[in-house]
C-alpha atoms as a PDB file:
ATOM      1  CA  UNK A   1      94.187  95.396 117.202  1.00  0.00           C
ATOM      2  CA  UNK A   2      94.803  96.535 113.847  1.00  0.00           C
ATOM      3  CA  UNK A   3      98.379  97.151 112.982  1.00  0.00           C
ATOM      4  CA  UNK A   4      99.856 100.822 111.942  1.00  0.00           C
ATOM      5  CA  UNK A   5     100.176  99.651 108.371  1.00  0.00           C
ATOM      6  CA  UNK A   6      96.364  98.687 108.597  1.00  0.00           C
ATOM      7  CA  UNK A   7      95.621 101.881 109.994  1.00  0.00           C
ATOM      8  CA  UNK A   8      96.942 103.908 107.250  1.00  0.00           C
ATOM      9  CA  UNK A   9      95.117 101.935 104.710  1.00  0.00           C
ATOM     10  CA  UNK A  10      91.852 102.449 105.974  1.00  0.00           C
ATOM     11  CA  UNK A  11      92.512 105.644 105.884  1.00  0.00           C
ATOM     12  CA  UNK A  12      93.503 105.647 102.698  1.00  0.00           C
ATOM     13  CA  UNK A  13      90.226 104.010 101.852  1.00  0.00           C
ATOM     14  CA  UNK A  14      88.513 106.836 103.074  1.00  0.00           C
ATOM     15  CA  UNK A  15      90.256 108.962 101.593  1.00  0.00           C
ATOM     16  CA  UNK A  16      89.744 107.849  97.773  1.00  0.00           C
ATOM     17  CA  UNK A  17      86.179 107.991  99.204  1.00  0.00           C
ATOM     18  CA  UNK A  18      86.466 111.792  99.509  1.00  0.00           C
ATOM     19  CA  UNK A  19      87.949 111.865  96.109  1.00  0.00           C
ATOM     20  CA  UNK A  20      85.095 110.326  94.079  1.00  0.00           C
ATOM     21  CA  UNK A  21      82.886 112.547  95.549  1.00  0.00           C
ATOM     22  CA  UNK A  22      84.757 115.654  95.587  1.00  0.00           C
ATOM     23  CA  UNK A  23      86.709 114.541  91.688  1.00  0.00           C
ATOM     24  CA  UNK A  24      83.430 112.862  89.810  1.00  0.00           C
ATOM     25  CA  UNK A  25      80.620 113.874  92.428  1.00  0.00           C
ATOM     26  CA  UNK A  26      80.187 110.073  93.069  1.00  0.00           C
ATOM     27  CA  UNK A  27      78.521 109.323  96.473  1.00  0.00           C
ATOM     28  CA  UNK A  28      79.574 106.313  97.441  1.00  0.00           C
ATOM     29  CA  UNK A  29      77.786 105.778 100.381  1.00  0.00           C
ATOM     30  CA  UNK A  30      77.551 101.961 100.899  1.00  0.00           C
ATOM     31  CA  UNK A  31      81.270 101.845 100.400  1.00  0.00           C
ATOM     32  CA  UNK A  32      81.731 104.001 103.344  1.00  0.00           C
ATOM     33  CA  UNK A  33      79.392 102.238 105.414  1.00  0.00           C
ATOM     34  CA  UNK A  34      81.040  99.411 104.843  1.00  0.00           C
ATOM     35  CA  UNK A  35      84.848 100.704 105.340  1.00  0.00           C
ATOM     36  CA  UNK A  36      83.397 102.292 108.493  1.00  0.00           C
ATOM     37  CA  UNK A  37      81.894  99.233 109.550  1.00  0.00           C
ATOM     38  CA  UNK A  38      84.488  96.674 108.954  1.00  0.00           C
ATOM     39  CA  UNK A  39      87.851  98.227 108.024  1.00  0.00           C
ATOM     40  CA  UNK A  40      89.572  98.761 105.211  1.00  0.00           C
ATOM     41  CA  UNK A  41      90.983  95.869 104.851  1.00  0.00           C
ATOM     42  CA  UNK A  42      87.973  93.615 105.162  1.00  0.00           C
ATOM     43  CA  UNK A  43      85.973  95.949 103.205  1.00  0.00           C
ATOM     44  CA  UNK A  44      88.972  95.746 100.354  1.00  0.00           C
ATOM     45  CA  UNK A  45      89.144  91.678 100.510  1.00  0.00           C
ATOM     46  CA  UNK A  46      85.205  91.403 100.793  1.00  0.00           C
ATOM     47  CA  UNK A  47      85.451  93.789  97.034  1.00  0.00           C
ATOM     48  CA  UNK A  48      88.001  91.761  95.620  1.00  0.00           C
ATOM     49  CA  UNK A  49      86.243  87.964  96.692  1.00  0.00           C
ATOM     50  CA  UNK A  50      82.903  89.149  94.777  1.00  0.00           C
ATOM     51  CA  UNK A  51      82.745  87.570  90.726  1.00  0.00           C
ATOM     52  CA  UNK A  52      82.277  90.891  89.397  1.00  0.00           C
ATOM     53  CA  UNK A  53      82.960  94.394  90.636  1.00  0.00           C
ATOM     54  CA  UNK A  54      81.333  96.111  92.437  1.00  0.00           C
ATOM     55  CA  UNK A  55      78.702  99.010  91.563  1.00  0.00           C
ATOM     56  CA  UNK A  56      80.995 101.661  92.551  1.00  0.00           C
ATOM     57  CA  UNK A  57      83.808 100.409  90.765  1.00  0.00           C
ATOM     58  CA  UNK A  58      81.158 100.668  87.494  1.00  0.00           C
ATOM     59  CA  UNK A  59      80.399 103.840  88.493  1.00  0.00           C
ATOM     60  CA  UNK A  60      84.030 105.250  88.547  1.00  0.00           C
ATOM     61  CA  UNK A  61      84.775 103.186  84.848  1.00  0.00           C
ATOM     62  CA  UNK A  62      82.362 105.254  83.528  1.00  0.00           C
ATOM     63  CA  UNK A  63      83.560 108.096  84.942  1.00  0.00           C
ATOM     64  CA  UNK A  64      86.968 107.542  83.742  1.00  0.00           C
ATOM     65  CA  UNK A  65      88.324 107.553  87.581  1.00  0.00           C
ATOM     66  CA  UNK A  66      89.430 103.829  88.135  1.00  0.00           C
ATOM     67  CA  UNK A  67      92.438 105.168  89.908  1.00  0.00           C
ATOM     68  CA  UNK A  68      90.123 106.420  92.523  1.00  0.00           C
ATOM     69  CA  UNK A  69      88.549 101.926  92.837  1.00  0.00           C
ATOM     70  CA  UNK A  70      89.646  99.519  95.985  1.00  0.00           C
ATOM     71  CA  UNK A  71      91.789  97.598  93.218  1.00  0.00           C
ATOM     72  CA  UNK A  72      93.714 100.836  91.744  1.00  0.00           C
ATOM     73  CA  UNK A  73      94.893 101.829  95.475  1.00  0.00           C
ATOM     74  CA  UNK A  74      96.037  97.815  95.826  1.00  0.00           C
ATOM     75  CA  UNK A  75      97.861  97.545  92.701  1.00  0.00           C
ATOM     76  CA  UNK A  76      99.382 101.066  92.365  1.00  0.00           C
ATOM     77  CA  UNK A  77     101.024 101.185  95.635  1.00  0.00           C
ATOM     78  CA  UNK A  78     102.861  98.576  96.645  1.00  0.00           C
ATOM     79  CA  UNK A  79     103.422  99.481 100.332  1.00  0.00           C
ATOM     80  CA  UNK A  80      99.609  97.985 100.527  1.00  0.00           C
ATOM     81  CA  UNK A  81     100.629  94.580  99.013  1.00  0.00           C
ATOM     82  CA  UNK A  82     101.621  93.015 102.288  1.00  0.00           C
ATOM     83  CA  UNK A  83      98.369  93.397 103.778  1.00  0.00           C
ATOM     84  CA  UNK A  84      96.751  90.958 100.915  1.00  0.00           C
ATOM     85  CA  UNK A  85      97.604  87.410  99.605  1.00  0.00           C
ATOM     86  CA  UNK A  86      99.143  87.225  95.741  1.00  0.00           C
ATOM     87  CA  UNK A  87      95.932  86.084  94.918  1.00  0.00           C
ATOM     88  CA  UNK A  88      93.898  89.425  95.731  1.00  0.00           C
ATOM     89  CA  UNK A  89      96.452  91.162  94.685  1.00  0.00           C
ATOM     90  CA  UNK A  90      97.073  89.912  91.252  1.00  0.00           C
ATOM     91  CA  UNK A  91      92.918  89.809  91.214  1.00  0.00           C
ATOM     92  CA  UNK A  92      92.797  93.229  91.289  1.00  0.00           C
ATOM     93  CA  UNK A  93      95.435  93.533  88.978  1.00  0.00           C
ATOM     94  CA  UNK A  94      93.487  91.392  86.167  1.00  0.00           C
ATOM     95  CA  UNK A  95      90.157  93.245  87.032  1.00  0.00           C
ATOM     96  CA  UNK A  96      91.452  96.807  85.958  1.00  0.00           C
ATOM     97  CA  UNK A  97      93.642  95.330  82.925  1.00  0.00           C
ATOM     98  CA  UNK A  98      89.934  94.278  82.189  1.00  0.00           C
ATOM     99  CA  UNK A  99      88.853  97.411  82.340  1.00  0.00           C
ATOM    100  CA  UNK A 100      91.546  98.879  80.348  1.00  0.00           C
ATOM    101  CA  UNK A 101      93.263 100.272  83.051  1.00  0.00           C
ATOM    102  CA  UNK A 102      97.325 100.219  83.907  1.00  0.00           C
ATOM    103  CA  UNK A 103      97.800 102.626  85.736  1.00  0.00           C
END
């Protein structure tokens, strides 16, 4: 049973969902299926294991919008630290200095 802290994460994934499409008219449809199907916390950790990021998050760079990526809502609020390792965190961190993003 996921915890309330969990709770308002995933919906906090959502809701940067609704953002992209409303802000940049990004439809990011396989992200939703998979917060929806998994959580967003597994859906979050599953982004941040992968080499490289993922489609959406190249679809938001060029859009200008990485605040609106998995790793912007991880790094810029850290009241959703606790629910990753250092690792991921610092992972997504390093992936939007990469990007030229800080915040």
């Amino acid at each position: 049973m996921p915890g309330q802290l969990e709770r308002e994460f995933h919906t906090a994934m959502v809701e940067i969902y609704h953002a992209a499409k409303r802000e940049t008219g990004y439809n990011a449809t396989r992200y939703l299926q998979m917060v929806s199907n998994s959580g967003g916390v597994q859906t979050a950790k599953t982004l941040l294991a992968a080499d490289a990021p993922s489609d959406g998050y190249t679809e938001l760079w060029k859009r200008e919008r990485l605040d609106l990526t998995v790793e912007a809502l991880i790094a810029d609020n850290p009241k959703w630290q606790p629910l990753f390792t250092h690792a991921e965190v610092r992972r997504a961190k390093k992936r939007l200095a990469e990007y030229g993003y800080h915040g």
